[in-house]
PDB file of N, CA and C in Angstrom:
ATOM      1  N   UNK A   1      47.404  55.566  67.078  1.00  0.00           N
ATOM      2  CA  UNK A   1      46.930  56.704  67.832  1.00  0.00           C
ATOM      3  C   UNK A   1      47.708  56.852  69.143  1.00  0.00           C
ATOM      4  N   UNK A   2      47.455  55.827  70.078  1.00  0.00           N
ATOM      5  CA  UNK A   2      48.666  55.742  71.319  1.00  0.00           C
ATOM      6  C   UNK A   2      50.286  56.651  70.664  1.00  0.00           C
ATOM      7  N   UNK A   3      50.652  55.741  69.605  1.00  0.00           N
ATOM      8  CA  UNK A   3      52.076  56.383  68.759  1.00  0.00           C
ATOM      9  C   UNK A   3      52.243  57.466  69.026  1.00  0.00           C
ATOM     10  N   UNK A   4      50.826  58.493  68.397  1.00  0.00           N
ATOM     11  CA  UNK A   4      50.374  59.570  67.799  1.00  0.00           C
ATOM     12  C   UNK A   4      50.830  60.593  69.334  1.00  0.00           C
ATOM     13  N   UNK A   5      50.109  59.941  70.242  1.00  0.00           N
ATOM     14  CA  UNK A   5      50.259  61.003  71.934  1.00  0.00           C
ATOM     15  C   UNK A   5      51.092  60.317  72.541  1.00  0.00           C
ATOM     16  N   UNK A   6      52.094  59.914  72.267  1.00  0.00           N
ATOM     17  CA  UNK A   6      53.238  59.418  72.784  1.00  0.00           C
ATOM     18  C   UNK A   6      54.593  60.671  72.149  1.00  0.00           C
ATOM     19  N   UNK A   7      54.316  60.318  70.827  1.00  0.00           N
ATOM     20  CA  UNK A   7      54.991  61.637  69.839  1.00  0.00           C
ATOM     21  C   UNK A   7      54.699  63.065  70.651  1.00  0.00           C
ATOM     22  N   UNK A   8      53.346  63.378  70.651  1.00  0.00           N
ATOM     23  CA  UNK A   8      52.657  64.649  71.379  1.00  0.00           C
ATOM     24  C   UNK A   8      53.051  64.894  72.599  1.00  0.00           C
ATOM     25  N   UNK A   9      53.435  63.871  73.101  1.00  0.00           N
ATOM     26  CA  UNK A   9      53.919  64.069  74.665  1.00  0.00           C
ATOM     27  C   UNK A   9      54.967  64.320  74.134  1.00  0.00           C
ATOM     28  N   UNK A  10      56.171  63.228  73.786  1.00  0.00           N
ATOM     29  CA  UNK A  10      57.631  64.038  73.753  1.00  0.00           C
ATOM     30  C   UNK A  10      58.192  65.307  72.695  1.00  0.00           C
ATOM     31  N   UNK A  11      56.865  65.094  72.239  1.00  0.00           N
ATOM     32  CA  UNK A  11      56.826  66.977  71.246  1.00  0.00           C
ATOM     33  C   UNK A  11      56.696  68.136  72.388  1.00  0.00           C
ATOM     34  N   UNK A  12      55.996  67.787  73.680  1.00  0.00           N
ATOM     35  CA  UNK A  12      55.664  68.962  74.017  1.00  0.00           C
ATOM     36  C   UNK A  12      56.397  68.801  75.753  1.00  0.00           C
ATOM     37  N   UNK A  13      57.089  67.509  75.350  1.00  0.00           N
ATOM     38  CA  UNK A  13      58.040  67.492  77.035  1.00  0.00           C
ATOM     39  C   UNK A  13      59.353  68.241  76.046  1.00  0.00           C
ATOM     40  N   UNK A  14      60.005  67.886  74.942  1.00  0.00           N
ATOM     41  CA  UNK A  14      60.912  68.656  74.109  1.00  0.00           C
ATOM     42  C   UNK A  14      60.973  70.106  74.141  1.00  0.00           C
ATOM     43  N   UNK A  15      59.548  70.514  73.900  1.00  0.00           N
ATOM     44  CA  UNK A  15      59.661  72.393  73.728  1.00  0.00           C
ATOM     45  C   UNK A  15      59.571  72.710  75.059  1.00  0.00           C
ATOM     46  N   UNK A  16      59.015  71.731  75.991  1.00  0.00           N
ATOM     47  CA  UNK A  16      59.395  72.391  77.493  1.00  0.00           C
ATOM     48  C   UNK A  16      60.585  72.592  78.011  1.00  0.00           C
ATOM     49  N   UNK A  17      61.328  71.436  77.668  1.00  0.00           N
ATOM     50  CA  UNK A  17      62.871  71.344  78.273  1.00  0.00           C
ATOM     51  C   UNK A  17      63.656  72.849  77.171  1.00  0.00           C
ATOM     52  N   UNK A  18      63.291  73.379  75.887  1.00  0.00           N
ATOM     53  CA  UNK A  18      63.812  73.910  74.626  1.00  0.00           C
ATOM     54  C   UNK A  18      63.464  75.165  75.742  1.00  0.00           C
ATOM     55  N   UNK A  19      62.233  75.907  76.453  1.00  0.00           N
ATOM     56  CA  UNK A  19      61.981  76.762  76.751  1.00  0.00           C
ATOM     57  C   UNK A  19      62.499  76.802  78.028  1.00  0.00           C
ATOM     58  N   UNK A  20      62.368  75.693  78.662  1.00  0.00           N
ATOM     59  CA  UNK A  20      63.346  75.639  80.188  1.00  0.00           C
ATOM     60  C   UNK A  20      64.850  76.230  80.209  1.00  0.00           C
ATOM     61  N   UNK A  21      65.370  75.846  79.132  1.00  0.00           N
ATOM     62  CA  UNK A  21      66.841  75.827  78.473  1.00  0.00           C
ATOM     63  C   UNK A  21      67.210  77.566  78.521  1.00  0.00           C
ATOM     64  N   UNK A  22      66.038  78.031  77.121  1.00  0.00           N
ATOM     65  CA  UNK A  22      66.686  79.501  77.017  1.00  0.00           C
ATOM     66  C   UNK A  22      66.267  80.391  77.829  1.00  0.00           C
ATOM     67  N   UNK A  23      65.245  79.865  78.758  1.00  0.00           N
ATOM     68  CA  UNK A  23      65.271  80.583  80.197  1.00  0.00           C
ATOM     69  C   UNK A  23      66.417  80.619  81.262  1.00  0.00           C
ATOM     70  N   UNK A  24      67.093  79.533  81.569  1.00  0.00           N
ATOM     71  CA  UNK A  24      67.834  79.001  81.862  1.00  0.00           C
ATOM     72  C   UNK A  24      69.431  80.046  81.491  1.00  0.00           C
ATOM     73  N   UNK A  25      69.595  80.245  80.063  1.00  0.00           N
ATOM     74  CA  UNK A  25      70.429  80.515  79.227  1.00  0.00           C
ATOM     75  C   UNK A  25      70.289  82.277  79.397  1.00  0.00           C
ATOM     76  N   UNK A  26      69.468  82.403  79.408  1.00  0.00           N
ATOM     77  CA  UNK A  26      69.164  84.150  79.487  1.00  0.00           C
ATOM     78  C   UNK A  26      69.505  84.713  80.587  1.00  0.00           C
ATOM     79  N   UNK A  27      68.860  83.691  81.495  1.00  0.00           N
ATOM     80  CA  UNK A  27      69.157  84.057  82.852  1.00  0.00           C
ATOM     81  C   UNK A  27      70.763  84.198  83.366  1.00  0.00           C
ATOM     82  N   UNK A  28      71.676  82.866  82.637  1.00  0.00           N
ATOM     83  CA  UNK A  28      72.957  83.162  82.565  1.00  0.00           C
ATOM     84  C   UNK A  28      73.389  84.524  82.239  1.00  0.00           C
ATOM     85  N   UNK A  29      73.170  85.126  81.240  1.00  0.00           N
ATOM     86  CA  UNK A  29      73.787  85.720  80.568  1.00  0.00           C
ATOM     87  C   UNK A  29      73.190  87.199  81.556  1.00  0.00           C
ATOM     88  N   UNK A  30      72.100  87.543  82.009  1.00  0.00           N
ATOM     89  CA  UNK A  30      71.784  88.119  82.911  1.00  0.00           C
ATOM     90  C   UNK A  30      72.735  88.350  84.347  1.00  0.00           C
ATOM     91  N   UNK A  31      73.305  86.928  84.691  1.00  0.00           N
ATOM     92  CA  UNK A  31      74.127  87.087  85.824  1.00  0.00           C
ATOM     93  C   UNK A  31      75.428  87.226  85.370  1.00  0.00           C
ATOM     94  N   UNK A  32      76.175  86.851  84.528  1.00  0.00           N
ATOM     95  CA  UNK A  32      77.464  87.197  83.733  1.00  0.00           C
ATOM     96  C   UNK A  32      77.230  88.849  83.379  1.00  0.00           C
ATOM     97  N   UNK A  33      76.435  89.533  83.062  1.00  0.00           N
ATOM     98  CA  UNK A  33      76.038  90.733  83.053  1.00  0.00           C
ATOM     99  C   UNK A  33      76.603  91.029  84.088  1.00  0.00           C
ATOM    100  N   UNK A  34      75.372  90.745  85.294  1.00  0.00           N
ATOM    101  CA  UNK A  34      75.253  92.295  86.227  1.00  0.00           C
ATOM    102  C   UNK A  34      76.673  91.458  87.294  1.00  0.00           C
ATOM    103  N   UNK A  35      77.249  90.316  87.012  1.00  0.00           N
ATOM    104  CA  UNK A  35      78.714  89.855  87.654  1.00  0.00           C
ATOM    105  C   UNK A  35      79.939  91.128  86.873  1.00  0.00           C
ATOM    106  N   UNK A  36      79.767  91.045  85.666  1.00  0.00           N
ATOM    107  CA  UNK A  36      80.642  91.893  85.258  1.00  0.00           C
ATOM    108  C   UNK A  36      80.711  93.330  85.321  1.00  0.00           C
ATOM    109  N   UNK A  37      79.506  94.093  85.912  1.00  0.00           N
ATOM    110  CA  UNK A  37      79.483  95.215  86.033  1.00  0.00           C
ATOM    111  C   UNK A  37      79.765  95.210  87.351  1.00  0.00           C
ATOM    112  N   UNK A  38      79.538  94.385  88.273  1.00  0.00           N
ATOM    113  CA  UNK A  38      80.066  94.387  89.654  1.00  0.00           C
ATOM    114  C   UNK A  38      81.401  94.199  89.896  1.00  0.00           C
ATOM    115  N   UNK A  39      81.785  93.527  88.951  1.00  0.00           N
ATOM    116  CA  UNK A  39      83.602  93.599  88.761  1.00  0.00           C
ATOM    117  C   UNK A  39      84.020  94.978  88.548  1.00  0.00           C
ATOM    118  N   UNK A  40      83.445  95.673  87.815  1.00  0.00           N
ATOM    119  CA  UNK A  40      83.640  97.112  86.987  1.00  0.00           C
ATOM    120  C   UNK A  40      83.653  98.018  88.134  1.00  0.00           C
ATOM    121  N   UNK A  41      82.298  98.001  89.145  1.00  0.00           N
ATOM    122  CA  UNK A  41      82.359  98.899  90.490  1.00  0.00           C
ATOM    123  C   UNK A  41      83.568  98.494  91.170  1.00  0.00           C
ATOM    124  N   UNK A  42      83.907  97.253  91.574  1.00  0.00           N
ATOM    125  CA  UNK A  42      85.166  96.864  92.804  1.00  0.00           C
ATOM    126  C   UNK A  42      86.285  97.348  91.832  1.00  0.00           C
ATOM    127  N   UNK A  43      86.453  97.006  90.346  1.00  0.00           N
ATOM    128  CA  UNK A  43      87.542  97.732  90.263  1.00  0.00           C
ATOM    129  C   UNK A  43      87.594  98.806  90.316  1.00  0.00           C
ATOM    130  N   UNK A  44      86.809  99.686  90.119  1.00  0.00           N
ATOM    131  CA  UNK A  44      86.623 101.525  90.952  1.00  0.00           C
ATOM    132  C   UNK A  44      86.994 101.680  91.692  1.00  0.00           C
ATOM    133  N   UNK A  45      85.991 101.116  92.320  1.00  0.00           N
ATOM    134  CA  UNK A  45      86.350 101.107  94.289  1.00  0.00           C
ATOM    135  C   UNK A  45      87.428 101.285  94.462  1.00  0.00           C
ATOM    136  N   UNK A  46      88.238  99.912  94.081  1.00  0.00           N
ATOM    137  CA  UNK A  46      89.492 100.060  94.536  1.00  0.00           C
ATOM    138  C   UNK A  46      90.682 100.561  93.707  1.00  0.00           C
ATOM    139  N   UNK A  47      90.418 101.774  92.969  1.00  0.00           N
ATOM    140  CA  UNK A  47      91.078 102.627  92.161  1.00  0.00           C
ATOM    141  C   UNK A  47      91.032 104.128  93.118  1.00  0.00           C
ATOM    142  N   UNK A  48      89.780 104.010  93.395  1.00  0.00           N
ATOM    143  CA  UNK A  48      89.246 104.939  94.255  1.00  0.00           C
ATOM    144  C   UNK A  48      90.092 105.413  95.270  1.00  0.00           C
ATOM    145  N   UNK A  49      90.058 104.070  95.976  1.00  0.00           N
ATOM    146  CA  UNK A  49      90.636 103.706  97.487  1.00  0.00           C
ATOM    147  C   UNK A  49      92.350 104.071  97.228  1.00  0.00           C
ATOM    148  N   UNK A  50      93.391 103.712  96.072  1.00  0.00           N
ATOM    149  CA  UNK A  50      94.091 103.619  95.767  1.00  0.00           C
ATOM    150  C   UNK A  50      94.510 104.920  95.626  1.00  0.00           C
ATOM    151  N   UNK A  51      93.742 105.949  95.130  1.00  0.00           N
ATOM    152  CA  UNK A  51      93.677 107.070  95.358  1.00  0.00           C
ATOM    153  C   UNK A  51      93.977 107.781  96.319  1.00  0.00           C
ATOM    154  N   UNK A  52      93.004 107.222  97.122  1.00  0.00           N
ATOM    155  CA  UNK A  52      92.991 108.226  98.752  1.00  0.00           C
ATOM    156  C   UNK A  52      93.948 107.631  99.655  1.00  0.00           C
ATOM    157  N   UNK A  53      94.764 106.746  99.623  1.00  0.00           N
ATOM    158  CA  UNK A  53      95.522 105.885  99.747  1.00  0.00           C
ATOM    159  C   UNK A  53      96.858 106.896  99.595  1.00  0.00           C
ATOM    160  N   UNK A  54      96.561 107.329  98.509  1.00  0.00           N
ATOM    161  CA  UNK A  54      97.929 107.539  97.833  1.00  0.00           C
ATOM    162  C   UNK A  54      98.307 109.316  98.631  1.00  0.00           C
ATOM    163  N   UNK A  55      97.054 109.520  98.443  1.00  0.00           N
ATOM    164  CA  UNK A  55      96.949 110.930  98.888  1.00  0.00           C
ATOM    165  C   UNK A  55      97.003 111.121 100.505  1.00  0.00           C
ATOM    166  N   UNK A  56      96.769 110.260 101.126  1.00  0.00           N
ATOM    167  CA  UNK A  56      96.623 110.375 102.201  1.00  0.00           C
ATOM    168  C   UNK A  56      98.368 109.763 103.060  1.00  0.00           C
ATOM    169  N   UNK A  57      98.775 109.304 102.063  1.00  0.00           N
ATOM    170  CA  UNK A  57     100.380 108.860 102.598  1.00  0.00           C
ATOM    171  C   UNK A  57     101.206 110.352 101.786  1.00  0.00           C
ATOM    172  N   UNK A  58     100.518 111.141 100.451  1.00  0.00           N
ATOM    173  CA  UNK A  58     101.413 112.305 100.545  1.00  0.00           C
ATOM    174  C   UNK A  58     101.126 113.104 101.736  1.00  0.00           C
ATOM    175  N   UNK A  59      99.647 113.430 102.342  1.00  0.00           N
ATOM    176  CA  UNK A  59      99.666 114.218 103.454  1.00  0.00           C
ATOM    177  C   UNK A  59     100.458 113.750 104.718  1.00  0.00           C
ATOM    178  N   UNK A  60     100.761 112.618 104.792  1.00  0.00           N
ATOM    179  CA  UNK A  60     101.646 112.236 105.771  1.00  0.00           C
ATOM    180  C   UNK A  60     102.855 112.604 106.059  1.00  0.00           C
ATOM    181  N   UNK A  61     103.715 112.283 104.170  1.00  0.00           N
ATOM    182  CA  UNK A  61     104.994 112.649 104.038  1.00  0.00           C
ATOM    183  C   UNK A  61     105.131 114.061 104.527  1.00  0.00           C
ATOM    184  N   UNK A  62     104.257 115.186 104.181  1.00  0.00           N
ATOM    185  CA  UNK A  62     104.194 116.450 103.710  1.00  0.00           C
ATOM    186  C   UNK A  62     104.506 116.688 105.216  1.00  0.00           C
ATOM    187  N   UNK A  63     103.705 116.727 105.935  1.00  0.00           N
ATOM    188  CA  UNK A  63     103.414 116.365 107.881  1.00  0.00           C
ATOM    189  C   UNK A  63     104.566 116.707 108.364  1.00  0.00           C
ATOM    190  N   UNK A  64     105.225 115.051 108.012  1.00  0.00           N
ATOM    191  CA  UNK A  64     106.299 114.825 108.183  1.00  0.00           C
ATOM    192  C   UNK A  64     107.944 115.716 107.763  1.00  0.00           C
ATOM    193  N   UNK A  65     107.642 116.139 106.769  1.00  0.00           N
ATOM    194  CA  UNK A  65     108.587 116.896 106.610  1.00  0.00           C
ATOM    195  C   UNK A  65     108.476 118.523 107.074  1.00  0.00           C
ATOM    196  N   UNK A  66     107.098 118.777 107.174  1.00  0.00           N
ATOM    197  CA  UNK A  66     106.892 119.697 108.062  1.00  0.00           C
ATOM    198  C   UNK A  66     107.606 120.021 109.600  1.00  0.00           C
ATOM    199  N   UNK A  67     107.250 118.580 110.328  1.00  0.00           N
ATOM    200  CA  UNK A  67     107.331 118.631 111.607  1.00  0.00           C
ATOM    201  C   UNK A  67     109.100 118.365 111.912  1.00  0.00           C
ATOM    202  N   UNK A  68     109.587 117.652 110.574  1.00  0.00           N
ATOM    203  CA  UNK A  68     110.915 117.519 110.562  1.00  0.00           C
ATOM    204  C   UNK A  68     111.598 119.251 110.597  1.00  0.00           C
ATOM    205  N   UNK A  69     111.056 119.955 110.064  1.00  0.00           N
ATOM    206  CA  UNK A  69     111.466 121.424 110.030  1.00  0.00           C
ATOM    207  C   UNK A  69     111.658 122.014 110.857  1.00  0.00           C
ATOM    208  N   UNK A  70     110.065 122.066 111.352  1.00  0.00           N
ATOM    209  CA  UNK A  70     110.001 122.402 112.778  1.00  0.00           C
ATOM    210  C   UNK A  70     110.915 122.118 113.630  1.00  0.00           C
ATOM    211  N   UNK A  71     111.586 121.084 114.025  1.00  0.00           N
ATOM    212  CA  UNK A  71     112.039 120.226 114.965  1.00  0.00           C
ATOM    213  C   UNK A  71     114.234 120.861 114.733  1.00  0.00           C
ATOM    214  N   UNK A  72     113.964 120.681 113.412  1.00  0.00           N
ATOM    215  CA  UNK A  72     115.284 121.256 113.595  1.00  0.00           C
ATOM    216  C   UNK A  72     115.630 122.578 113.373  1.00  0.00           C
ATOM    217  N   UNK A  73     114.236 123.761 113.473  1.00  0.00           N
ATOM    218  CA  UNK A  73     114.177 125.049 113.806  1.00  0.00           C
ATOM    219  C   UNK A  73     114.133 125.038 115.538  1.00  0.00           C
ATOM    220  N   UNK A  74     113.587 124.431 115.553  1.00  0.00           N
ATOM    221  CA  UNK A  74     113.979 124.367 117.021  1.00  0.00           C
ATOM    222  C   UNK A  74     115.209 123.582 118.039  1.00  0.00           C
ATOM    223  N   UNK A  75     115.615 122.716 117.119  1.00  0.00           N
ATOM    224  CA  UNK A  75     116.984 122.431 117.871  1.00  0.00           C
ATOM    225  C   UNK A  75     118.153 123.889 117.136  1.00  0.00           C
ATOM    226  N   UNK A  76     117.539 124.433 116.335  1.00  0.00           N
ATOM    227  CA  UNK A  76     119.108 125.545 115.890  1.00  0.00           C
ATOM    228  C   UNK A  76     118.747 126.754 117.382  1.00  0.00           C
ATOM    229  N   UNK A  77     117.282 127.054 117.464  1.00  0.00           N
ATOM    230  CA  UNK A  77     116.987 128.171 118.213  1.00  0.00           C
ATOM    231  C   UNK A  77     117.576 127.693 119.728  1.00  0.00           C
ATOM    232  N   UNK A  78     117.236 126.472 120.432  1.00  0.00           N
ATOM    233  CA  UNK A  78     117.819 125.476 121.535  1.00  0.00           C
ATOM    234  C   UNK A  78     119.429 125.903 121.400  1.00  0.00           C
ATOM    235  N   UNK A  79     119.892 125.676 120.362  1.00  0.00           N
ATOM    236  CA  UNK A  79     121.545 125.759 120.468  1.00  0.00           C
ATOM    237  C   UNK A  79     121.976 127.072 120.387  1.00  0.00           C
ATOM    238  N   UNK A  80     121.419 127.834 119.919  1.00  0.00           N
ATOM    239  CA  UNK A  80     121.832 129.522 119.842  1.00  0.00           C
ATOM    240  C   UNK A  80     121.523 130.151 121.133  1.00  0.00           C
ATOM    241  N   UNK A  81     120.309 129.539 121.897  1.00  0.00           N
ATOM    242  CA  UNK A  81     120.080 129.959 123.099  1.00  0.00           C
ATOM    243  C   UNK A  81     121.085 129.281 124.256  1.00  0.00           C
ATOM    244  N   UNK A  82     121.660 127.974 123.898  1.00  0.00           N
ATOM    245  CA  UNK A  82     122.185 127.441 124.716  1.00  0.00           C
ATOM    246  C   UNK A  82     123.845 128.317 124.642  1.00  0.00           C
ATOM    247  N   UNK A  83     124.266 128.545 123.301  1.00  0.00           N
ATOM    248  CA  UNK A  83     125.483 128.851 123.064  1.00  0.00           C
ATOM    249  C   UNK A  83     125.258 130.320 123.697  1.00  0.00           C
ATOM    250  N   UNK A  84     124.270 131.335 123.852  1.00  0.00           N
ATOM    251  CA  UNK A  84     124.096 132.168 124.098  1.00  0.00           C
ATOM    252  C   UNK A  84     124.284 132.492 125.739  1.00  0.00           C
ATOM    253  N   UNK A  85     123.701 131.596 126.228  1.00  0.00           N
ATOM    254  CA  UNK A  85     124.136 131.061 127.848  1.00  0.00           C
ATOM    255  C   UNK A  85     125.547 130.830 128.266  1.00  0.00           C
ATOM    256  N   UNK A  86     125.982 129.732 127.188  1.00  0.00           N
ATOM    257  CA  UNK A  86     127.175 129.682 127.652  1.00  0.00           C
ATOM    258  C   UNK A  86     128.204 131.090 127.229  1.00  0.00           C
ATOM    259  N   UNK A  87     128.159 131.526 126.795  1.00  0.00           N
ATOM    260  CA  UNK A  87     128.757 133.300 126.372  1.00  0.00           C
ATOM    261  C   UNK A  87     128.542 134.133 127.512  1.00  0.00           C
ATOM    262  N   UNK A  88     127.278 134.142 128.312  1.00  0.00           N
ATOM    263  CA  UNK A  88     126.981 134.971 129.446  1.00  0.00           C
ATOM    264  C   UNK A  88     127.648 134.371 130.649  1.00  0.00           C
ATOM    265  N   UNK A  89     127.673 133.046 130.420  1.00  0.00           N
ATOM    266  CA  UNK A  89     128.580 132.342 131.833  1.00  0.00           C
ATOM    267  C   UNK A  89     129.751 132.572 131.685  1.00  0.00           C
ATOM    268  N   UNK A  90     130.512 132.725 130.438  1.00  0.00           N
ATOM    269  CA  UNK A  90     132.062 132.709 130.321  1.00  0.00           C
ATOM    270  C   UNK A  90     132.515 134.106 130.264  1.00  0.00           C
ATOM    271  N   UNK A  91     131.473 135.598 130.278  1.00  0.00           N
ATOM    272  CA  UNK A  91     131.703 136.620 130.495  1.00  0.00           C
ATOM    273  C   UNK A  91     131.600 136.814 132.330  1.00  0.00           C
ATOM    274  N   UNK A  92     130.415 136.451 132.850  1.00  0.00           N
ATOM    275  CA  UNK A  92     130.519 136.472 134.312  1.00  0.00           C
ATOM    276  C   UNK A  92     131.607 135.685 134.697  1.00  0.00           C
ATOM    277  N   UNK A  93     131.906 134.399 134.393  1.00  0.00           N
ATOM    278  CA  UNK A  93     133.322 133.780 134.876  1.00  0.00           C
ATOM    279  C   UNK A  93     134.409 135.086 135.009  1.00  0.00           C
ATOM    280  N   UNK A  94     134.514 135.113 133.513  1.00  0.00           N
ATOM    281  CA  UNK A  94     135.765 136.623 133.317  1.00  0.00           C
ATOM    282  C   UNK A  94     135.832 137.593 134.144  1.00  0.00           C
ATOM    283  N   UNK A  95     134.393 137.829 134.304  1.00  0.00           N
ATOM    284  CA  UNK A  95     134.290 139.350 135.310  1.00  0.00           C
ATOM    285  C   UNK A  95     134.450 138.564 136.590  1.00  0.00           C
ATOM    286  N   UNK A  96     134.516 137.380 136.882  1.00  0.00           N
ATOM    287  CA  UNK A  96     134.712 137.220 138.619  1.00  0.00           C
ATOM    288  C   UNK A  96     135.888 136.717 138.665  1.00  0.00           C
ATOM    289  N   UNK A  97     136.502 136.317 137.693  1.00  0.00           N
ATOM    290  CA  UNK A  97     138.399 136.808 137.825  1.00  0.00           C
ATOM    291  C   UNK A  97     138.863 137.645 137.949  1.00  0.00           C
ATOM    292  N   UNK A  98     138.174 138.711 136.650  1.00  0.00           N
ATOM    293  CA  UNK A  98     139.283 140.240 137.194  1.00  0.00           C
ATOM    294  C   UNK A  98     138.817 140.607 138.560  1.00  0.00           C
ATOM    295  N   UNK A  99     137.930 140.558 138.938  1.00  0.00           N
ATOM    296  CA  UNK A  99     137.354 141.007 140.539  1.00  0.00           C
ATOM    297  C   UNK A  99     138.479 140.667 141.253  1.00  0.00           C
ATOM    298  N   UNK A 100     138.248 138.720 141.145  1.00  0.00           N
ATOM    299  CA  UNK A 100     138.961 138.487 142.041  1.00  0.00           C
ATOM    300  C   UNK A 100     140.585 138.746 142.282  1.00  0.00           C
ATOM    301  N   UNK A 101     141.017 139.094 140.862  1.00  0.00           N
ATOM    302  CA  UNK A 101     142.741 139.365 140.542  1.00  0.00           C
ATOM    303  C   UNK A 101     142.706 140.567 141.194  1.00  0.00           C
ATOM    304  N   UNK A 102     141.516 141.768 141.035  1.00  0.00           N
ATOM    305  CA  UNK A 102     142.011 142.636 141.597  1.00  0.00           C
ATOM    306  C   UNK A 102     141.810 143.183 142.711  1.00  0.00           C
ATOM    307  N   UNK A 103     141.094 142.411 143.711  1.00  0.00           N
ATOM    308  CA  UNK A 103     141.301 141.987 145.379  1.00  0.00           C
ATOM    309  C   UNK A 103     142.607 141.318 145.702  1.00  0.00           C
ATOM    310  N   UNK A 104     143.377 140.853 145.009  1.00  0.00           N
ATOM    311  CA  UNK A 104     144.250 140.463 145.634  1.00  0.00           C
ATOM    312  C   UNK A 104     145.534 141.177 144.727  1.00  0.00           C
TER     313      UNK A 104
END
């Protein structure tokens, strides 16, 4: 009889540890779950990000070649105005030679 609830005990310490186990086991598979769907969001994320990333260095380039335009519309207008100056100085020069050639 002792035998008998000795057996009964490790019959029923057995199905405890058996039920501990696939609790245990479920629960794994629960966190390997919602681990792998959290992998699934960060790789979004950062597909996402990769995205705006990407887009946000074409608005840069774009900017950039904008302001590059700009810049050498305005150095041609700078030099046409400058060359334009120098044309008005080298006509007044002219005219204050013949003046002066023909004072003397």
């Amino acid at each position: 009889q002792r035998l008998q609830a000795e057996l009964a005990e490790a019959r029923t310490s057995l199905e405890t540890s058996v039920t501990i186990r696939k609790g245990v086991e479920s629960r794994v598979l629960e966190l390997q779950s919602a681990l792998e769907a959290a992998e699934g969001r960060l790789r979004a994320a950062g597909a996402e990000r990769d995205k705006l990333l990407q887009e946000r260095e074409r608005d840069i380039a774009a900017r950039l070649l904008a302001l590059r335009g700009e810049h050498k519309q305005a150095m041609d207008v700078s030099a046409a105005e400058h060359a334009a100056v120098l044309q008005q100085l080298k006509k007044t020069h002219d005219e204050a030679l013949k003046i002066l050639r023909q004072e003397h």
